[in-house]
N, C-alpha and C. Protein backbone atom coordinates (compact mmCIF):
# COMPACT_ATOMS: atom_id res chain seq x y z
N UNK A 1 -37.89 -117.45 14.43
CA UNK A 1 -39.04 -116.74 14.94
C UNK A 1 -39.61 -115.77 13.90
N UNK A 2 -38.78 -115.12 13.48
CA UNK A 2 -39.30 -114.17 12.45
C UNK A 2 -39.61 -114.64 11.22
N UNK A 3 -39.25 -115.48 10.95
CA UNK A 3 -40.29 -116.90 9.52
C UNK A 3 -41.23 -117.25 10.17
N UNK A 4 -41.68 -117.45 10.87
CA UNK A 4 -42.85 -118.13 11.01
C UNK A 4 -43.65 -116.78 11.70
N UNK A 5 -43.38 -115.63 11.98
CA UNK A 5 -43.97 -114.18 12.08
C UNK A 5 -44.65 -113.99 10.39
N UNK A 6 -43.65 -114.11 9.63
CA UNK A 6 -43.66 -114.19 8.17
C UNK A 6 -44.55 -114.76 7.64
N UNK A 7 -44.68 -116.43 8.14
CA UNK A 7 -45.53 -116.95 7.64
C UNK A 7 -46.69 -116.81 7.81
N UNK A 8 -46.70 -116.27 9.35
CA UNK A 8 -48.72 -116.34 9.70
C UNK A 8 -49.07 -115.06 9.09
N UNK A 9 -47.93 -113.65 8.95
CA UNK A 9 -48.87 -112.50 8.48
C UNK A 9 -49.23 -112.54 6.83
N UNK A 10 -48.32 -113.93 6.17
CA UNK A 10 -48.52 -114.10 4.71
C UNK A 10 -50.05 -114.84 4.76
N UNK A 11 -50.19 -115.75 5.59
CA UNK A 11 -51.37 -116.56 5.95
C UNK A 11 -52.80 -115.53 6.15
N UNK A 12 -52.78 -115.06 6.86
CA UNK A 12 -53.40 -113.57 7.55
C UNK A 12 -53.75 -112.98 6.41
N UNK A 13 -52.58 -112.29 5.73
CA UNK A 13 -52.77 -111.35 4.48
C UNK A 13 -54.11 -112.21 3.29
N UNK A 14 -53.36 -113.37 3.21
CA UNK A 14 -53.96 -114.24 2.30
C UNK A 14 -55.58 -114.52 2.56
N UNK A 15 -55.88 -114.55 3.76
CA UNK A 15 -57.23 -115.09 4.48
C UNK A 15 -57.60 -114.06 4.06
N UNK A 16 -57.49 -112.57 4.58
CA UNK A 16 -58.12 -111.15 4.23
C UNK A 16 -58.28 -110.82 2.90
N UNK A 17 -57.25 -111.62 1.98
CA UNK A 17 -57.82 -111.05 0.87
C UNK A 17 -59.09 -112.29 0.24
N UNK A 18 -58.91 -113.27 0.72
CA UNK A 18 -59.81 -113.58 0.15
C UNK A 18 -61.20 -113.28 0.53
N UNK A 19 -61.11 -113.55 2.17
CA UNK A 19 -62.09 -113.18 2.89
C UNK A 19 -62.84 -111.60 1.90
N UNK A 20 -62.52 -110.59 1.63
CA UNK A 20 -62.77 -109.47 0.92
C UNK A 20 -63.27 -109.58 -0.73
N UNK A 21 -62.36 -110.38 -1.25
CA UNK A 21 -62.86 -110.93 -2.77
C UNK A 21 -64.38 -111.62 -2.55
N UNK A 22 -64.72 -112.31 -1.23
CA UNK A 22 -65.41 -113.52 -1.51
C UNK A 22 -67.12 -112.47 -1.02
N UNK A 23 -66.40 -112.08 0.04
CA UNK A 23 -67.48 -110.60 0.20
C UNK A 23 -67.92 -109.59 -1.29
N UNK A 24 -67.16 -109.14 -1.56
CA UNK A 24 -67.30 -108.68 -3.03
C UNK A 24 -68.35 -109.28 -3.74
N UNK A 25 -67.71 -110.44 -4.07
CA UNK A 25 -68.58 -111.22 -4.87
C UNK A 25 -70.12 -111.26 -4.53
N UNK A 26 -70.33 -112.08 -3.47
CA UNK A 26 -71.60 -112.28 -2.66
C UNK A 26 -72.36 -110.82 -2.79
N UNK A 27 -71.72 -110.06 -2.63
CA UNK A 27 -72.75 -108.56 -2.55
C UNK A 27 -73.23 -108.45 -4.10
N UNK A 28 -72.16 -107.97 -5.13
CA UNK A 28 -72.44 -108.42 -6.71
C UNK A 28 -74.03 -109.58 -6.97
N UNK A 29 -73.62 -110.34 -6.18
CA UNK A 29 -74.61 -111.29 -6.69
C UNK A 29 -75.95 -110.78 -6.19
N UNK A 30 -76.38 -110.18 -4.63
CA UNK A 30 -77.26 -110.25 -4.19
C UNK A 30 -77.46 -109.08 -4.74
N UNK A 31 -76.45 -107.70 -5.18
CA UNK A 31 -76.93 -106.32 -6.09
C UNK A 31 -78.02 -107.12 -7.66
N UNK A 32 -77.82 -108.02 -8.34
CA UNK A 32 -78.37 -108.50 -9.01
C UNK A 32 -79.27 -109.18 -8.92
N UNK A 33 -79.66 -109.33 -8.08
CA UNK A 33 -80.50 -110.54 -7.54
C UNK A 33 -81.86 -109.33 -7.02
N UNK A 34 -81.32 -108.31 -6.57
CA UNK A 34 -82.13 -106.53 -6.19
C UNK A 34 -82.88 -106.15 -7.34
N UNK A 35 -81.74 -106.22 -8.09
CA UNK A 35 -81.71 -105.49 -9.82
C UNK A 35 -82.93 -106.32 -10.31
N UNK A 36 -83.06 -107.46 -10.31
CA UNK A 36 -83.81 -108.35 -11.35
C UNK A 36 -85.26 -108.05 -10.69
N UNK A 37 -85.52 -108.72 -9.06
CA UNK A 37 -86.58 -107.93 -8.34
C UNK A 37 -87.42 -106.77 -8.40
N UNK A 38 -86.49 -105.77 -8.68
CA UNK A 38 -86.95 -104.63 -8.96
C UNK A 38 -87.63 -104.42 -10.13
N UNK A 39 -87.08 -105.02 -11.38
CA UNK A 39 -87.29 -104.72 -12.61
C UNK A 39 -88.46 -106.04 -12.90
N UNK A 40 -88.50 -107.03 -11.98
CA UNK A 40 -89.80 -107.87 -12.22
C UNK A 40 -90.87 -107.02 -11.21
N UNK A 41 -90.60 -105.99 -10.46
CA UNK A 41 -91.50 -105.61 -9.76
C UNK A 41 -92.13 -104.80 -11.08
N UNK A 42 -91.73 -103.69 -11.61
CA UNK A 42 -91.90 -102.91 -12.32
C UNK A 42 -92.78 -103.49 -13.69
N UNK A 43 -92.70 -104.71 -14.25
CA UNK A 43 -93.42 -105.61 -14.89
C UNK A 43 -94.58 -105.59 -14.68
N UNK A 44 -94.54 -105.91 -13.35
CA UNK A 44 -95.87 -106.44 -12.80
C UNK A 44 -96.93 -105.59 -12.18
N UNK A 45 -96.05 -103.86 -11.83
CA UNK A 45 -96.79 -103.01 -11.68
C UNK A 45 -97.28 -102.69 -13.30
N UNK A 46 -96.49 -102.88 -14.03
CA UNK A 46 -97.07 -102.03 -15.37
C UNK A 46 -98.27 -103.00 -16.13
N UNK A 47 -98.18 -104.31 -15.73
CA UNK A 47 -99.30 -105.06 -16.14
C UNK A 47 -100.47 -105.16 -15.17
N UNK A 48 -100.34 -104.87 -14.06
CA UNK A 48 -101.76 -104.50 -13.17
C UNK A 48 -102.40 -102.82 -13.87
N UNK A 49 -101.66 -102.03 -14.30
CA UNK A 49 -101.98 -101.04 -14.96
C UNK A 49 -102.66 -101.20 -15.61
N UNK A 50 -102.76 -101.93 -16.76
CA UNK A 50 -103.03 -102.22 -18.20
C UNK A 50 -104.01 -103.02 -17.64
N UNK A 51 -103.98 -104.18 -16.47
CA UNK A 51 -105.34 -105.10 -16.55
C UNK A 51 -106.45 -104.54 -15.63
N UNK A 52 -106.07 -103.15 -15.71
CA UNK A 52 -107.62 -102.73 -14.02
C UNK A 52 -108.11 -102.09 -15.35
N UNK A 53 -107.74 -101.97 -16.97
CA UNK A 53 -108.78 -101.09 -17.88
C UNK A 53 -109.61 -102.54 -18.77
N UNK A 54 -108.85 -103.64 -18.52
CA UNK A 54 -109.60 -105.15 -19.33
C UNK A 54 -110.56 -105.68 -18.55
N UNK A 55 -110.94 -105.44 -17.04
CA UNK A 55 -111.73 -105.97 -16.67
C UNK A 55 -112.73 -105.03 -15.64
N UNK A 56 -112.90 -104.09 -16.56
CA UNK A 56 -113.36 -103.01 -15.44
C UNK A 56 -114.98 -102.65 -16.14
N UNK A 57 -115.44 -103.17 -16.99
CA UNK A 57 -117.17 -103.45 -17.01
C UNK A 57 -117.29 -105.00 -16.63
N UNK A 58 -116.47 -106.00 -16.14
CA UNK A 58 -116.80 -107.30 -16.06
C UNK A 58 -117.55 -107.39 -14.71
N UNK A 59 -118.64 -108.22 -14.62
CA UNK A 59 -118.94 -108.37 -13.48
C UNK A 59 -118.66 -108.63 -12.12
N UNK A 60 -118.57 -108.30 -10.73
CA UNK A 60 -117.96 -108.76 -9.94
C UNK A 60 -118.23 -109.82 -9.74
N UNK A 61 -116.72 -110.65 -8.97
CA UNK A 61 -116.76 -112.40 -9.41
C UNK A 61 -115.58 -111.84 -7.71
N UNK A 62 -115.70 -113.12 -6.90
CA UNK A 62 -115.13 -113.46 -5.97
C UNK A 62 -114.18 -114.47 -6.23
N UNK A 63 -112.97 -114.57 -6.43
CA UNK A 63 -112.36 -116.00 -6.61
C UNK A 63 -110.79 -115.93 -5.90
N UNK A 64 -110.33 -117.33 -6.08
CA UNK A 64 -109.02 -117.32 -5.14
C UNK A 64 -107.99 -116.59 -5.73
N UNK A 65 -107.17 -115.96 -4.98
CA UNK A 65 -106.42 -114.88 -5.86
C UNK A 65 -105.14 -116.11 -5.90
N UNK A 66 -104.61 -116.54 -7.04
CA UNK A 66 -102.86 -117.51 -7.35
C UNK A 66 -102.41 -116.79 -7.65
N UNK A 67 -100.77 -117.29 -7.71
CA UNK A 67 -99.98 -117.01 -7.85
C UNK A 67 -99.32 -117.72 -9.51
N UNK A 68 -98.51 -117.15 -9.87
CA UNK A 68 -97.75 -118.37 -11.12
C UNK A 68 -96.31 -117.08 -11.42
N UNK A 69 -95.37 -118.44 -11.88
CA UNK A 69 -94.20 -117.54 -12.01
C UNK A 69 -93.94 -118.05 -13.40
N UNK A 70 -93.91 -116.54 -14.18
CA UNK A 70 -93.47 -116.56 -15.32
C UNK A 70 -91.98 -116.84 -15.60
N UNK A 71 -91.70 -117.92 -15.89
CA UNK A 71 -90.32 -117.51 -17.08
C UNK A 71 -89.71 -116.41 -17.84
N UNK A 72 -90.51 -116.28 -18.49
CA UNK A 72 -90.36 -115.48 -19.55
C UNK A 72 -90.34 -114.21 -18.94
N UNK A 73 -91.14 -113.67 -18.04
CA UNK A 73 -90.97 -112.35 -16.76
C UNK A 73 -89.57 -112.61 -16.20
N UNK A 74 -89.20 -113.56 -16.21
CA UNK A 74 -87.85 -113.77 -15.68
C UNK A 74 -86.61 -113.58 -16.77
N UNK A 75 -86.88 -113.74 -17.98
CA UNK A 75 -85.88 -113.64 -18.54
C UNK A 75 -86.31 -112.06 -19.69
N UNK A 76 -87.06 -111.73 -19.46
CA UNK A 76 -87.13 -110.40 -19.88
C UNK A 76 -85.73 -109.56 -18.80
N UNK A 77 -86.86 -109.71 -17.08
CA UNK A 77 -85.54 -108.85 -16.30
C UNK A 77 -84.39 -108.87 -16.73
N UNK A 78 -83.51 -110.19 -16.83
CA UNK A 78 -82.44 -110.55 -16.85
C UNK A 78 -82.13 -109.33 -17.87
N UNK A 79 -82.80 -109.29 -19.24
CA UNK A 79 -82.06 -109.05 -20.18
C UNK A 79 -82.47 -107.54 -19.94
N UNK A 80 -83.06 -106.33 -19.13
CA UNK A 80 -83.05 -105.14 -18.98
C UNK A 80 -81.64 -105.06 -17.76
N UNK A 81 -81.92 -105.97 -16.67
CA UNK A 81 -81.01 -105.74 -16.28
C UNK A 81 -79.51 -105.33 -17.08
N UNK A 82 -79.44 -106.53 -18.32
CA UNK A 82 -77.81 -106.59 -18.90
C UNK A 82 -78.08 -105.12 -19.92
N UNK A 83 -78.83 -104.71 -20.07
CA UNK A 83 -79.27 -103.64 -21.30
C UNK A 83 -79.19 -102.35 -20.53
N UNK A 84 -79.33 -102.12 -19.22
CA UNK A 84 -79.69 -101.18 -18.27
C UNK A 84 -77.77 -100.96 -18.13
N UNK A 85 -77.32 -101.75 -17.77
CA UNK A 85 -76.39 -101.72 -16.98
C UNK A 85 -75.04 -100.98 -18.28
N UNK A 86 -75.07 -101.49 -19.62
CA UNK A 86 -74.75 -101.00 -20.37
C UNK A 86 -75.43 -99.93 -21.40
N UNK A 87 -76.36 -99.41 -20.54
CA UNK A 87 -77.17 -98.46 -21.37
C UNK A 87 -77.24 -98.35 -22.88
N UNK A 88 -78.36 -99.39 -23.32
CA UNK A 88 -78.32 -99.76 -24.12
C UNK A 88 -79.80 -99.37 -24.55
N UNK A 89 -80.25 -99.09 -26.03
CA UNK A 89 -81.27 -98.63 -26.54
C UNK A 89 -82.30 -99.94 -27.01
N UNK A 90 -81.75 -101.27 -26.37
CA UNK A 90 -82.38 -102.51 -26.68
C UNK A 90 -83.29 -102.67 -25.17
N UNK A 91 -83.06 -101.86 -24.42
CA UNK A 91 -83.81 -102.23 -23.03
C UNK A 91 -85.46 -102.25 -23.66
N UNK A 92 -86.00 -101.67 -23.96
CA UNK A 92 -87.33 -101.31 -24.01
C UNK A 92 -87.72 -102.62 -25.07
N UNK A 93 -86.45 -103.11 -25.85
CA UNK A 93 -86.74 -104.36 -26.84
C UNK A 93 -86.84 -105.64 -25.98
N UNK A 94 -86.82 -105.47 -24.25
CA UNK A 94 -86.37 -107.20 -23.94
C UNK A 94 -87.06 -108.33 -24.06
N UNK A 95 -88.73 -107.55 -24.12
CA UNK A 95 -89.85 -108.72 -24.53
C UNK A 95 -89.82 -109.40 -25.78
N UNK A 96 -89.71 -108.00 -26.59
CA UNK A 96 -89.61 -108.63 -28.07
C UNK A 96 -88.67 -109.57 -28.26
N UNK A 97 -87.71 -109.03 -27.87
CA UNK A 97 -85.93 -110.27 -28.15
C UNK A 97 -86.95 -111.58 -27.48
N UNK A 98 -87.23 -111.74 -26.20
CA UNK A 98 -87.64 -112.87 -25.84
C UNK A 98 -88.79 -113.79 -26.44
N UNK A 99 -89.97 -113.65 -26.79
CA UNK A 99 -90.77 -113.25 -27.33
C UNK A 99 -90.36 -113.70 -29.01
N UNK A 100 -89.43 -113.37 -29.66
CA UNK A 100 -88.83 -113.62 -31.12
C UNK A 100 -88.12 -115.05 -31.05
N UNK A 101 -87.23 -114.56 -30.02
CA UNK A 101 -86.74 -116.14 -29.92
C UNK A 101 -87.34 -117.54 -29.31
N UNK A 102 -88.41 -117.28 -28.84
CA UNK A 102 -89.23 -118.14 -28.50
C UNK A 102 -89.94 -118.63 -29.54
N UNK A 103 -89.92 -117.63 -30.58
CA UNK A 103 -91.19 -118.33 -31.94
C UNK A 103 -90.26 -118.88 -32.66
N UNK A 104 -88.91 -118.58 -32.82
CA UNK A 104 -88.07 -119.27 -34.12
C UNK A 104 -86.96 -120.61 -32.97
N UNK A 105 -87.49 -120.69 -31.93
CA UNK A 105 -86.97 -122.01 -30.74
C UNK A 105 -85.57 -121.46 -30.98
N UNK A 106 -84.40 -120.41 -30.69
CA UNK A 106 -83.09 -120.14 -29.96
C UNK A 106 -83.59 -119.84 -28.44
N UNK A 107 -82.13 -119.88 -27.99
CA UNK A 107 -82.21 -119.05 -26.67
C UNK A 107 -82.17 -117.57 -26.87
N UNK A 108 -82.83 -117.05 -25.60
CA UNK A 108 -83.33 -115.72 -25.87
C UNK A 108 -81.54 -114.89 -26.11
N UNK A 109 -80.57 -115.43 -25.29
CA UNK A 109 -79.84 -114.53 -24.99
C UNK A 109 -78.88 -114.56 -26.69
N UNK A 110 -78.96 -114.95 -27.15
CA UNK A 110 -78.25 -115.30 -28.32
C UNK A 110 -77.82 -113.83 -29.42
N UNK A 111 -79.12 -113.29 -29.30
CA UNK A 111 -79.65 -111.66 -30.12
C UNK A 111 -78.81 -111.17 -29.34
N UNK A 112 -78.58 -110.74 -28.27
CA UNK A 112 -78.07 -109.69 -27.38
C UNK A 112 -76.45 -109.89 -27.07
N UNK A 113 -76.02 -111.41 -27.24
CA UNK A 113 -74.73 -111.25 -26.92
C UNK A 113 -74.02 -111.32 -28.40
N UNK A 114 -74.94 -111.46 -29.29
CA UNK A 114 -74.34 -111.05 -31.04
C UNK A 114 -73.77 -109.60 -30.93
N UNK A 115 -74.90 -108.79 -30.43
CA UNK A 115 -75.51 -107.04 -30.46
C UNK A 115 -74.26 -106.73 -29.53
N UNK A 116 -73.73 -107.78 -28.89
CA UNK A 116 -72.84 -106.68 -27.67
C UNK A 116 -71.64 -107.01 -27.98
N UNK A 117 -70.97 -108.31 -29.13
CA UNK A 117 -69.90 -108.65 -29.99
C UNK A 117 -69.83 -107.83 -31.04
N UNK A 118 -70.86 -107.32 -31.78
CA UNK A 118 -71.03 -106.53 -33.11
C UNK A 118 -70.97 -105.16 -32.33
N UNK A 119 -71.33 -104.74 -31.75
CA UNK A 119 -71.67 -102.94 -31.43
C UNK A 119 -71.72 -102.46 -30.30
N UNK A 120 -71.12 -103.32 -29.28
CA UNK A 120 -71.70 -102.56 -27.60
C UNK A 120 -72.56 -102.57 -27.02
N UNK A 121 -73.81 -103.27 -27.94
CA UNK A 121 -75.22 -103.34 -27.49
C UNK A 121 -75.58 -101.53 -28.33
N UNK A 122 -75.23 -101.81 -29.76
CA UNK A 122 -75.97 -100.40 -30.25
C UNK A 122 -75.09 -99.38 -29.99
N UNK A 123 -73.64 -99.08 -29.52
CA UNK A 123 -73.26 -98.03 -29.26
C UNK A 123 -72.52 -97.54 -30.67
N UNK A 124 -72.01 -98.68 -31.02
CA UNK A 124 -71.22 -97.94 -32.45
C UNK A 124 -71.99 -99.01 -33.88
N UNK A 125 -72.66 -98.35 -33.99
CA UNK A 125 -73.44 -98.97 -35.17
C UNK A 125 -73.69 -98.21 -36.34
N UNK A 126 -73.42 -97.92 -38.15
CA UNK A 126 -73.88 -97.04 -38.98
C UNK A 126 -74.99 -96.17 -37.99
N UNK A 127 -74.76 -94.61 -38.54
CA UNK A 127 -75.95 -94.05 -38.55
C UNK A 127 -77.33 -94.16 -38.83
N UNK A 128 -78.58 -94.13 -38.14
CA UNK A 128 -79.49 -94.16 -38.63
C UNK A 128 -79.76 -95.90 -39.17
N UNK A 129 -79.28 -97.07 -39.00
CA UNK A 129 -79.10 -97.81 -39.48
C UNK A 129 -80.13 -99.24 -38.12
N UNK A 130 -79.86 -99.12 -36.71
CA UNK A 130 -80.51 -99.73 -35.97
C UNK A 130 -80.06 -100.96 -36.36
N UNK A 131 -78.77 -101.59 -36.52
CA UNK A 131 -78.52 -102.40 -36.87
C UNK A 131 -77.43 -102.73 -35.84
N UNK A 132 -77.91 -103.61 -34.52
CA UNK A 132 -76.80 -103.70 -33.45
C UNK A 132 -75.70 -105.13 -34.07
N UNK A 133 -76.20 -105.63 -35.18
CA UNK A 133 -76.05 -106.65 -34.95
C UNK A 133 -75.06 -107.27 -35.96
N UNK A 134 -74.32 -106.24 -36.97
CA UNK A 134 -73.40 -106.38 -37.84
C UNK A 134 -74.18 -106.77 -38.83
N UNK A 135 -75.35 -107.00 -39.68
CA UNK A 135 -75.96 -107.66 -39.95
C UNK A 135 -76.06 -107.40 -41.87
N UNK A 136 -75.18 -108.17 -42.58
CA UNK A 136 -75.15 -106.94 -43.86
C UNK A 136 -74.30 -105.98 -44.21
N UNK A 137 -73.53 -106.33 -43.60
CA UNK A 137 -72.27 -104.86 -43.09
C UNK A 137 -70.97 -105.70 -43.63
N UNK A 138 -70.77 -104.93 -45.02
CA UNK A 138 -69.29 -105.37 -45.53
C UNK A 138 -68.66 -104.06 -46.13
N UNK A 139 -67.94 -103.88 -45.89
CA UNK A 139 -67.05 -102.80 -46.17
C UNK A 139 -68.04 -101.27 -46.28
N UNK A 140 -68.10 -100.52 -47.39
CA UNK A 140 -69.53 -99.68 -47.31
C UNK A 140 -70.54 -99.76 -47.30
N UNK A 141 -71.45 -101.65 -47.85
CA UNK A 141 -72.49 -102.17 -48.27
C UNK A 141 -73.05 -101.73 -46.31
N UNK A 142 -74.07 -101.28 -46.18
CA UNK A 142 -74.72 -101.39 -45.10
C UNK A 142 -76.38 -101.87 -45.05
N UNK A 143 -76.81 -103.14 -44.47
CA UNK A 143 -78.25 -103.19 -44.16
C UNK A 143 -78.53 -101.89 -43.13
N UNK A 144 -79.95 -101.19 -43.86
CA UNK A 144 -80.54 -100.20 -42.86
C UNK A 144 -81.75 -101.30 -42.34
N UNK A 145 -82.20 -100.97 -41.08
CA UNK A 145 -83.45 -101.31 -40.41
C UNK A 145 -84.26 -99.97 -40.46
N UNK A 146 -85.99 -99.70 -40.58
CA UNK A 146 -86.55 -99.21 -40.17
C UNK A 146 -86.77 -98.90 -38.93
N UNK A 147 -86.46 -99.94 -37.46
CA UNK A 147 -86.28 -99.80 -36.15
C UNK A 147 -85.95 -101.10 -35.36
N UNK A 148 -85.50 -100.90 -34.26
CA UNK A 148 -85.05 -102.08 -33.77
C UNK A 148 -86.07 -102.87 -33.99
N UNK A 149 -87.39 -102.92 -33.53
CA UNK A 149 -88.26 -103.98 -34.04
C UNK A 149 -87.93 -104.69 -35.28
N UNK A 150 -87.77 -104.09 -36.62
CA UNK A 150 -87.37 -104.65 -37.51
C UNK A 150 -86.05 -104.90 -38.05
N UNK A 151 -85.31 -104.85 -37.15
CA UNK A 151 -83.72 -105.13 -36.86
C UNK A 151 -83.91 -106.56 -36.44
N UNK A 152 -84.70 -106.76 -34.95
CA UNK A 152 -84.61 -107.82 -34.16
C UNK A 152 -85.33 -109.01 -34.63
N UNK A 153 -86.62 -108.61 -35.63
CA UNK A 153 -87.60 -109.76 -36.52
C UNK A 153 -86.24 -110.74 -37.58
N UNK A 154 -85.86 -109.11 -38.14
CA UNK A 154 -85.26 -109.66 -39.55
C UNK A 154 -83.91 -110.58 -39.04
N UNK A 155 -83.25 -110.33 -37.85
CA UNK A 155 -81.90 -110.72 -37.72
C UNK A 155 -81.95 -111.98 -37.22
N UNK A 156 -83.04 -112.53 -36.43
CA UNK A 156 -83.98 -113.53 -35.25
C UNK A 156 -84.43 -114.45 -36.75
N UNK A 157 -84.71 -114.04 -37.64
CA UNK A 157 -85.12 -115.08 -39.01
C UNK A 157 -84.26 -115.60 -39.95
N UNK A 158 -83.20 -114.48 -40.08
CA UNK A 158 -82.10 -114.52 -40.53
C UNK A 158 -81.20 -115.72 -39.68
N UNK A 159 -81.06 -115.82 -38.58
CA UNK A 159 -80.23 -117.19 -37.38
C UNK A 159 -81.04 -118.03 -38.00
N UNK A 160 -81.98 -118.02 -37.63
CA UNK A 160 -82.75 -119.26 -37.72
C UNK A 160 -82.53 -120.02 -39.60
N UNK A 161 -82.63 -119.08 -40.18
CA UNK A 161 -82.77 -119.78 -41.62
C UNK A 161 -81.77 -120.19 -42.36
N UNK A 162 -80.62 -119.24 -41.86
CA UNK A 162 -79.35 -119.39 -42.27
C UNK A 162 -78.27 -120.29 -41.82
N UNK A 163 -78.58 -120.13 -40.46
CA UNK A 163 -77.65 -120.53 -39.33
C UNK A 163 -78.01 -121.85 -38.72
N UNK A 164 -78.95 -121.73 -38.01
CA UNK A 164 -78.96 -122.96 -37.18
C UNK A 164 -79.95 -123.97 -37.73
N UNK A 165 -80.91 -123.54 -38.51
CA UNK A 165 -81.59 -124.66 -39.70
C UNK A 165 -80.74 -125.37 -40.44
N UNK A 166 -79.22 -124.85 -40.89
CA UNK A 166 -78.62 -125.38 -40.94
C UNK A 166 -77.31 -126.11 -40.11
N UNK A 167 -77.77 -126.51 -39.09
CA UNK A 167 -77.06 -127.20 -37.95
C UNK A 167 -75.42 -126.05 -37.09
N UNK A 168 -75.88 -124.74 -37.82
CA UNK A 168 -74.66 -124.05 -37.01
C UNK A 168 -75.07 -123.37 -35.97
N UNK A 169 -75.06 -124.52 -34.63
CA UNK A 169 -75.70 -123.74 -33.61
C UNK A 169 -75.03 -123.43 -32.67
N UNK A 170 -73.80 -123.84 -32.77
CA UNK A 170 -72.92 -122.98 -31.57
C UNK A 170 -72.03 -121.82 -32.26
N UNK A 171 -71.67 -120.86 -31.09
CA UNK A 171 -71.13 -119.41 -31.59
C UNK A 171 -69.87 -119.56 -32.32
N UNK A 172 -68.92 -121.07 -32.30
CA UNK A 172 -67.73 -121.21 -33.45
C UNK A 172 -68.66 -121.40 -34.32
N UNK A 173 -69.33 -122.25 -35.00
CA UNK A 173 -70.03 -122.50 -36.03
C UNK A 173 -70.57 -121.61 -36.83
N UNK A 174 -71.21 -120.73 -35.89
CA UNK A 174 -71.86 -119.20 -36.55
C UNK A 174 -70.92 -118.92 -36.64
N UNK A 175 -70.13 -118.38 -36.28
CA UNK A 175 -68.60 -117.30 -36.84
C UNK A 175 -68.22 -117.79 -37.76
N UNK A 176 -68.25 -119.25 -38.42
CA UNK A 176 -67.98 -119.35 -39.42
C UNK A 176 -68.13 -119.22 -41.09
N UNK A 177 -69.40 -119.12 -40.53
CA UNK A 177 -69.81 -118.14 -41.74
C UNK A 177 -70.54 -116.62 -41.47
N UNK A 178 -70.80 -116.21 -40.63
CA UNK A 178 -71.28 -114.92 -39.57
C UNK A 178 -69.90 -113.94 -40.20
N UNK A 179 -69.04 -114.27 -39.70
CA UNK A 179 -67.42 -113.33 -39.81
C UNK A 179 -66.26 -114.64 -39.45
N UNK A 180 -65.89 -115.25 -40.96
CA UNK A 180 -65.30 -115.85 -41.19
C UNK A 180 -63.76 -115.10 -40.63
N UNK A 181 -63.38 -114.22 -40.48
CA UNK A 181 -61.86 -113.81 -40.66
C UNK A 181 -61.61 -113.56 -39.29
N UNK A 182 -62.63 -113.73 -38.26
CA UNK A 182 -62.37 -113.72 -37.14
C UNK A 182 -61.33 -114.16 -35.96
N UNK A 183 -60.99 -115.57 -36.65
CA UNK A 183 -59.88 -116.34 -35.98
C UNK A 183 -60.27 -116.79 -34.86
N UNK A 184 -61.65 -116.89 -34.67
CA UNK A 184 -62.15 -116.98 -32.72
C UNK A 184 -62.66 -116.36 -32.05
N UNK A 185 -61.88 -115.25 -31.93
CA UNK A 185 -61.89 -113.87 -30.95
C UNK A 185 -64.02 -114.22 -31.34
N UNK A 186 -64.37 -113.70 -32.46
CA UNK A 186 -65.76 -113.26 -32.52
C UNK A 186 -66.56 -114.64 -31.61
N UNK A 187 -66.55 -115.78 -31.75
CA UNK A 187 -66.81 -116.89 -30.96
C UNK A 187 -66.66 -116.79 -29.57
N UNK A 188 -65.41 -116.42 -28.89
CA UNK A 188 -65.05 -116.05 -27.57
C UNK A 188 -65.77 -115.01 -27.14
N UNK A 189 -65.78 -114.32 -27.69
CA UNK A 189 -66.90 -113.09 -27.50
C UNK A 189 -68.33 -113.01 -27.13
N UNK A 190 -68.67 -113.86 -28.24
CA UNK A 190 -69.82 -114.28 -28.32
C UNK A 190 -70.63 -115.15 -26.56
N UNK A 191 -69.30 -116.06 -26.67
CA UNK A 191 -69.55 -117.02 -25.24
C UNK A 191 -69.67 -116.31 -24.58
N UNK A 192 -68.54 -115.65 -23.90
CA UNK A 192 -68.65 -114.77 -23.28
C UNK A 192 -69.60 -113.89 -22.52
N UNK A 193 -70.15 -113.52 -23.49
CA UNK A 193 -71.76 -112.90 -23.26
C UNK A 193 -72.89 -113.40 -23.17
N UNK A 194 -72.74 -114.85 -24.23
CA UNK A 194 -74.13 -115.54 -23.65
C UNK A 194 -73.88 -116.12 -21.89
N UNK A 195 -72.82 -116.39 -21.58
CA UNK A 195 -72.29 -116.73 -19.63
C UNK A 195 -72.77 -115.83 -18.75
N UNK A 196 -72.78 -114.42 -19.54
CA UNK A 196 -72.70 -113.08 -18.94
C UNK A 196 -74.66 -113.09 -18.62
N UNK A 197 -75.08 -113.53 -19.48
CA UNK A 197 -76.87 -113.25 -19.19
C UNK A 197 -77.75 -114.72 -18.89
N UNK A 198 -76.37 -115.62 -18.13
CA UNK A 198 -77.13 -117.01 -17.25
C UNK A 198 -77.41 -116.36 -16.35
């Protein structure tokens, strides 16, 4: 009697915890799912801003008001969301990152999960340097940037010309010549973070 007391409160225990993990989760998802909303709301208020001063001697015109869903509004959020959440000084960069990698054909998230393998997303980077991205950085030799803008041009041309023009387009491949002494870890890392901003 008391085994099988045993067994149902192990059963029980087991149901509750998952039952609780699986809750967890689901909330996580729909907190992000808030997060991204919000921050595409905020888009779209700041570009009705900007468009009531482009069309405000145009004549009045009656027409059907559409709808269209940007992509790219979509993957900006994403990437304030991941920039927000680690308070990161790349938030205000998420168009550009997107926007850069769209002209040299990577995925957008590629810049950002380098930036968060190399530095935290900017937290421990040379002084004065705006360089999230390890970029030039051997022993004292340091690349300076003038600003993330020209951090994110030069580093976004730099993949492209170095890296994946020459067929190293996955994150082992780059590590292999990126930070050869890595052993992986920098690759794992790397994945890691690009999973982190699907």
């Amino acid at each position: 009697m008391s085994r099988k007391i045993g067994l149902y409160l192990a059963l029980f225990l087991t149901f509750i915890s998952l039952n609780i993990f699986l809750s967890l989760q689901l909330y996580r998802h729909f907190q992000k799912g808030q997060e991204i909303q919000r921050i595409l709301g905020e888009i779209d208020e700041s570009s009705k801003f900007i468009e009531q001063f482009d069309e405000s001697s145009a004549p009045f015109s009656i027409t059907t008001i559409g709808t269209e869903v940007n992509t790219s509004d979509a993957r900006v959020a994403n990437l304030k969301v991941f920039f927000r959440k680690y308070g990161s000084p790349l938030y205000d960069y998420s168009e550009l990152i997107v926007n850069v990698s769209d002209s040299y054909g990577f995925d957008y998230r590629l810049l950002p999960a380098i930036a968060m393998q190399e530095s935290s997303l900017c937290k421990f980077i040379p002084p004065e340097s705006h360089n999230c991205w390890g970029w030039g950085i051997y022993g004292d030799n340091v690349i300076r940037f003038t600003g993330y803008e020209d951090a994110i041009e030069t580093v976004a041309l730099g993949l492209k010309n170095e890296y994946l023009d020459k067929g190293l387009i996955t994150a082992s491949l780059i590590m292999e010549k990126y930070t050869p002494s890595s052993k992986g870890s920098w690759a794992y890392g790397v994945n890691t973070f690009l999973k982190a901003l699907e």
